[in-house]
N, C-alpha and C. Protein backbone atom coordinates (compact mmCIF):
# COMPACT_ATOMS: atom_id res chain seq x y z
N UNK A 1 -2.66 -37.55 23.09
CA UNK A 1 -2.06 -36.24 23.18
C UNK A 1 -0.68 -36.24 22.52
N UNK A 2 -0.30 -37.47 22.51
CA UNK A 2 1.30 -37.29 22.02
C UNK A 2 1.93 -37.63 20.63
N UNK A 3 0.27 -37.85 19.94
CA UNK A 3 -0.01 -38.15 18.33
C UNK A 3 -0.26 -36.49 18.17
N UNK A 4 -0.83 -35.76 18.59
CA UNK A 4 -1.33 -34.40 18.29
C UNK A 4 -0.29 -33.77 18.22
N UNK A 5 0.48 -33.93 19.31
CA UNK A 5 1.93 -33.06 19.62
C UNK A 5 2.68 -33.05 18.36
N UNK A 6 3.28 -34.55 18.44
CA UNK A 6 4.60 -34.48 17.22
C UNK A 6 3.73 -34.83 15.87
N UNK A 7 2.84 -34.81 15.60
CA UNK A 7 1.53 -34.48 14.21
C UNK A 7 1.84 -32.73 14.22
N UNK A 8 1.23 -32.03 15.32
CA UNK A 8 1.97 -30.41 15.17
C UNK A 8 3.51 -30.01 15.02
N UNK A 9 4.05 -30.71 15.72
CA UNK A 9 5.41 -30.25 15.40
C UNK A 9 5.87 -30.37 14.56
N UNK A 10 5.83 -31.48 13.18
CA UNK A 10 5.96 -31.93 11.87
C UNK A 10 5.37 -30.65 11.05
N UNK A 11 4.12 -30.81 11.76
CA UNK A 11 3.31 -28.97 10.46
C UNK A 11 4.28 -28.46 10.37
N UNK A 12 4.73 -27.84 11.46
CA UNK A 12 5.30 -26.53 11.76
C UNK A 12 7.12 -26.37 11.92
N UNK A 13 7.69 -27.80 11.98
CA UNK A 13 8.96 -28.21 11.49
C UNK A 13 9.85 -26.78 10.98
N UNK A 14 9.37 -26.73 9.33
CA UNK A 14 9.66 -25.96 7.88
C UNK A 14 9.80 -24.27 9.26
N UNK A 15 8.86 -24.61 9.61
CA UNK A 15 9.15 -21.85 10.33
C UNK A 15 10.20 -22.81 11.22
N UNK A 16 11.02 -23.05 12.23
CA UNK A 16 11.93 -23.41 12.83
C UNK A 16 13.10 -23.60 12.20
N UNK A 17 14.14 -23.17 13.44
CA UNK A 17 15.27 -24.14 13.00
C UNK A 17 16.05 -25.29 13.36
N UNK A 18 14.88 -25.62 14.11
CA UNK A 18 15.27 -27.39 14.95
C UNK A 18 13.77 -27.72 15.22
N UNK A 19 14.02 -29.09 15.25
CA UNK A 19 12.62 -29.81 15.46
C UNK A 19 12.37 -29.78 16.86
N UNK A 20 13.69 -28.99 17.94
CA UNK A 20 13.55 -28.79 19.80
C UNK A 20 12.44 -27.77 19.61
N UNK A 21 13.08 -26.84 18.66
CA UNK A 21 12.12 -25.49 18.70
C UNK A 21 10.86 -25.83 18.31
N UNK A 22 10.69 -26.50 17.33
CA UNK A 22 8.77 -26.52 16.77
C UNK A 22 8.14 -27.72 17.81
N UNK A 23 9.25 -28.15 18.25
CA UNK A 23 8.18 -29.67 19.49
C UNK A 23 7.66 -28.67 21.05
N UNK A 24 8.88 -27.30 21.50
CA UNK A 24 8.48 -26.30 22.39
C UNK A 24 7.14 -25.71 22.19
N UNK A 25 7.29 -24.99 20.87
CA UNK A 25 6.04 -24.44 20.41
C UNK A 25 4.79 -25.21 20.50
N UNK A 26 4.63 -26.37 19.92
CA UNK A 26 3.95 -27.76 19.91
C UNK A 26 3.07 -27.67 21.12
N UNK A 27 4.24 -27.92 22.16
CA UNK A 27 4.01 -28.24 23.81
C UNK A 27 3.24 -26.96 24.47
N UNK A 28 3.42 -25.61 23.95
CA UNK A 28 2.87 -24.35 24.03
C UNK A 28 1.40 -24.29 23.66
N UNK A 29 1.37 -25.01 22.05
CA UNK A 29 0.08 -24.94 21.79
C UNK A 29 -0.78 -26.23 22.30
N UNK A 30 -0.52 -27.44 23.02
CA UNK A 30 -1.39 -27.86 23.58
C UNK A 30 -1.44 -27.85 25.08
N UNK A 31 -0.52 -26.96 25.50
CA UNK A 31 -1.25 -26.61 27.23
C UNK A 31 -2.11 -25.21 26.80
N UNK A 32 -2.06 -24.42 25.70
CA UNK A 32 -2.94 -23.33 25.98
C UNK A 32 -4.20 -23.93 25.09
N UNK A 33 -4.63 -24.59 24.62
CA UNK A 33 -6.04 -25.79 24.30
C UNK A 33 -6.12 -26.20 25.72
N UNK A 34 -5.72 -26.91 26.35
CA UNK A 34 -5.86 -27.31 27.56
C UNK A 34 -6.91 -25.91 28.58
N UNK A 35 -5.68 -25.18 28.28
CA UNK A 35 -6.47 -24.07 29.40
C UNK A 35 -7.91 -23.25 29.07
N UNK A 36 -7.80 -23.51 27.56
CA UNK A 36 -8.84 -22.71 26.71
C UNK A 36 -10.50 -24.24 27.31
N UNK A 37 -9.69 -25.59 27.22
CA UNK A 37 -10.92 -26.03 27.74
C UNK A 37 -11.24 -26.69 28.55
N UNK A 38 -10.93 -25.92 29.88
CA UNK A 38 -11.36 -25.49 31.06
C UNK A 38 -11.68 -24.48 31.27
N UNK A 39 -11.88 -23.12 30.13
CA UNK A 39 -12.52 -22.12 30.43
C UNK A 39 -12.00 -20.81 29.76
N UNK A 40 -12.49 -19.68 29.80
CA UNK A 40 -11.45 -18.29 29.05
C UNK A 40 -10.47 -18.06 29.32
N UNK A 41 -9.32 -17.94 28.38
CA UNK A 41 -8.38 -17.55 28.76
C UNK A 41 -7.84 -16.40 27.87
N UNK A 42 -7.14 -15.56 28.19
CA UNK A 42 -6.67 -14.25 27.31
C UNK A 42 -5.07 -14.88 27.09
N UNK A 43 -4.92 -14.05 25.45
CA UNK A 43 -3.71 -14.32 24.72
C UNK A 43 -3.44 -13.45 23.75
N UNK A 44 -2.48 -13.81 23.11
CA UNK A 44 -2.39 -12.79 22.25
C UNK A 44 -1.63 -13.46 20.59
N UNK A 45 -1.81 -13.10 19.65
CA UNK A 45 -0.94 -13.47 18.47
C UNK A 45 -0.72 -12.56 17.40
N UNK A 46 0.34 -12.88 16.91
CA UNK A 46 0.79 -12.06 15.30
C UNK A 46 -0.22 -12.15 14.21
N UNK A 47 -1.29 -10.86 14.04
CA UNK A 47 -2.02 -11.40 12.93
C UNK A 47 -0.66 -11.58 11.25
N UNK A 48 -1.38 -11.93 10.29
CA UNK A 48 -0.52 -11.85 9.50
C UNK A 48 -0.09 -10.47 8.65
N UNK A 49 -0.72 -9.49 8.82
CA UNK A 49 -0.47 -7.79 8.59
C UNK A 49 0.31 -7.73 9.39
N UNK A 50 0.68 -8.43 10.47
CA UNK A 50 1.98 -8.40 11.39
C UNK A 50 1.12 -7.08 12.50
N UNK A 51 0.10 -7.05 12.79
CA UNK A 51 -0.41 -6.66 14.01
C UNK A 51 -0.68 -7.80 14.77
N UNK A 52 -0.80 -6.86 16.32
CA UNK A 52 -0.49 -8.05 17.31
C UNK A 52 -2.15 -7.93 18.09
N UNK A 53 -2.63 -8.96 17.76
CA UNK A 53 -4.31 -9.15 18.16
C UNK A 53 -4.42 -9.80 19.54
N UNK A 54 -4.95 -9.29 20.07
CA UNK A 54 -5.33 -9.26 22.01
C UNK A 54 -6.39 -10.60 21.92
N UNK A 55 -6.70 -11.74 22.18
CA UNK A 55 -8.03 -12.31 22.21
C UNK A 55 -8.26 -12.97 23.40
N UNK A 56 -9.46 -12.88 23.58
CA UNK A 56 -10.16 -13.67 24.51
C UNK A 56 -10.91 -14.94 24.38
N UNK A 57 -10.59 -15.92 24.61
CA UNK A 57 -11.42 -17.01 23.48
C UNK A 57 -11.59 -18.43 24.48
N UNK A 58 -12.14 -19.57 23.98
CA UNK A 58 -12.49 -20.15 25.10
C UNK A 58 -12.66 -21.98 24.22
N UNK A 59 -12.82 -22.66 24.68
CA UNK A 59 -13.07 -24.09 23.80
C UNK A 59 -13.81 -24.88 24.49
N UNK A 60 -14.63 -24.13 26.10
CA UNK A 60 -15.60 -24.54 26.88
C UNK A 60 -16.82 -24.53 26.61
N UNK A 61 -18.19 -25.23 26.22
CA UNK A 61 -19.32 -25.08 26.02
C UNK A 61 -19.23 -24.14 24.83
N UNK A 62 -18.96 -24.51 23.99
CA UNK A 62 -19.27 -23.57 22.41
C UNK A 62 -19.63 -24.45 21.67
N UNK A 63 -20.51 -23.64 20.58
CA UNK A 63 -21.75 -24.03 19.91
C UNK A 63 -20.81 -25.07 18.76
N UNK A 64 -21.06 -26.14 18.10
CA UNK A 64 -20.50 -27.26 17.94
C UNK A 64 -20.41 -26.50 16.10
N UNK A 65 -19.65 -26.86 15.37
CA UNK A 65 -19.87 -26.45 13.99
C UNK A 65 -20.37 -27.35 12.80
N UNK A 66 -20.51 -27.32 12.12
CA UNK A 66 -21.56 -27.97 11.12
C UNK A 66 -20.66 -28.58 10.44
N UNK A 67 -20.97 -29.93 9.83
CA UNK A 67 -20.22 -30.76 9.10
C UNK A 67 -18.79 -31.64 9.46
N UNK A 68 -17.78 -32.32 8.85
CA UNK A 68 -16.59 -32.73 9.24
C UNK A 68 -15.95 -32.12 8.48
N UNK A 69 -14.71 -31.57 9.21
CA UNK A 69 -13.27 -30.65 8.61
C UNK A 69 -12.08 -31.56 9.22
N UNK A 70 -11.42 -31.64 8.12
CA UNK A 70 -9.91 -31.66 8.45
C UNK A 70 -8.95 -30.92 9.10
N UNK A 71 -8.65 -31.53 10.25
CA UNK A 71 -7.62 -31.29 11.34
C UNK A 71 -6.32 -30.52 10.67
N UNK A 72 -6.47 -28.96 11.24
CA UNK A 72 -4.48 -28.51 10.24
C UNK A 72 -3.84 -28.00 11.44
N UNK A 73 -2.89 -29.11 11.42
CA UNK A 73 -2.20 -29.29 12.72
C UNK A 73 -1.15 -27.90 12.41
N UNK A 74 -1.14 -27.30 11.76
CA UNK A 74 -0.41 -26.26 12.00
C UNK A 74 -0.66 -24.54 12.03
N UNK A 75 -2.38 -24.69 12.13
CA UNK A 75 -3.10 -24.11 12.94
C UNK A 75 -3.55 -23.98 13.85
N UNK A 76 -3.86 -23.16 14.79
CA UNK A 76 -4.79 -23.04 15.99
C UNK A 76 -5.91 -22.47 16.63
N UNK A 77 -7.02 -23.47 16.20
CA UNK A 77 -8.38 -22.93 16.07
C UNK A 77 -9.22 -22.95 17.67
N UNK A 78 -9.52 -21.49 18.07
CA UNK A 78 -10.33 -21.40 19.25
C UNK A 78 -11.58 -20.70 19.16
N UNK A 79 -12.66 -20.26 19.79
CA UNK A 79 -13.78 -19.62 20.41
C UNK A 79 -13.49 -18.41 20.22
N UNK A 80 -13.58 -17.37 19.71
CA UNK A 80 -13.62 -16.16 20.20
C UNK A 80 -14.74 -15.83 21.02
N UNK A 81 -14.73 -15.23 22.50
CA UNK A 81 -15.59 -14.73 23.20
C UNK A 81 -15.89 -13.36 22.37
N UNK A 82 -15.42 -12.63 22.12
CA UNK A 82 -15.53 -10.79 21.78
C UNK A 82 -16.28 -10.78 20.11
N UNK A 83 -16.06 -12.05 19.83
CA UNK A 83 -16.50 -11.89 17.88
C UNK A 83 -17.57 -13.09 18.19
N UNK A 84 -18.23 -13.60 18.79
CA UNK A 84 -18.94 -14.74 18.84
C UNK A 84 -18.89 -16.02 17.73
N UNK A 85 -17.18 -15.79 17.55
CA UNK A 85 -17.12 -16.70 16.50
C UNK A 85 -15.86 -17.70 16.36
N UNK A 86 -15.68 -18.68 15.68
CA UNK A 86 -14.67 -19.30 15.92
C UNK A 86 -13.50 -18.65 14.95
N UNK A 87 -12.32 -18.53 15.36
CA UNK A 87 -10.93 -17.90 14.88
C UNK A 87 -9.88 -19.09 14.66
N UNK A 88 -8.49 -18.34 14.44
CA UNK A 88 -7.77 -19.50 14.35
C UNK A 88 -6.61 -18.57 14.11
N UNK A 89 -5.24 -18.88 14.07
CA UNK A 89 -3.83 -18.50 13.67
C UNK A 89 -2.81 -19.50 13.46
N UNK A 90 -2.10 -19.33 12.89
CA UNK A 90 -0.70 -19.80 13.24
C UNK A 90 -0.29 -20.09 14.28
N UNK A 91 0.46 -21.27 14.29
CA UNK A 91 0.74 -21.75 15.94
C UNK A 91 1.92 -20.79 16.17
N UNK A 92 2.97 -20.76 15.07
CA UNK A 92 4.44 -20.16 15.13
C UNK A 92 3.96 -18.70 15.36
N UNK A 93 2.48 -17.94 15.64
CA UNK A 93 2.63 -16.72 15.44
C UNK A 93 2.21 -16.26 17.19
N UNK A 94 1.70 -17.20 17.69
CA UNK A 94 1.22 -17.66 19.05
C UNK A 94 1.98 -16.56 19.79
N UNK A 95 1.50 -15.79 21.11
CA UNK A 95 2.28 -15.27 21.88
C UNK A 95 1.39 -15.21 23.31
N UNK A 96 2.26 -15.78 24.25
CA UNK A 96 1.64 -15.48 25.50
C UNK A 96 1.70 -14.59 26.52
């Protein structure tokens, strides 16, 4: 967990203006993975049109995806329950 952490906080370093601030965010985005898998949880984020998207999404029992992808630690990829599909955002755009 603590290779994932400061591996994200490095992504995401550059949108900050201290490495306190992108290791907070960091710590943000892996307790809400955490909560996402143990089950649904509602959230919300900045799409990049700069609307603010409501989701419901989940990382419990979902359908597995095809092939191997590279990990972008300065994304954050979940379940959408409402689109039956997998999504993703910006960690820096994250809002709880």
């Amino acid at each position: 967990m603590k290779t994932r952490l400061f591996k994200t906080a490095w992504a995401i370093a550059s949108k900050y203006t201290s490495f306190s601030e992108a290791l907070k965010a960091a710590w943000k985005t892996i307790k809400l993975a955490s909560e996402l898998k143990s089950g649904v949880v509602s959230f919300a984020y900045t799409k990049v049109d700069g609307s603010i998207r409501k989701a419901i999404g989940t990382l419990k029992d979902v359908p597995a995806t095809l092939g191997v992808k590279k990990v972008n630690y300065s994304l954050f990829t979940y379940f959408d329950i409402e689109a039956d599909s997998y999504r993703c955002a910006k960690i820096e755009n994250l809002i709880w």
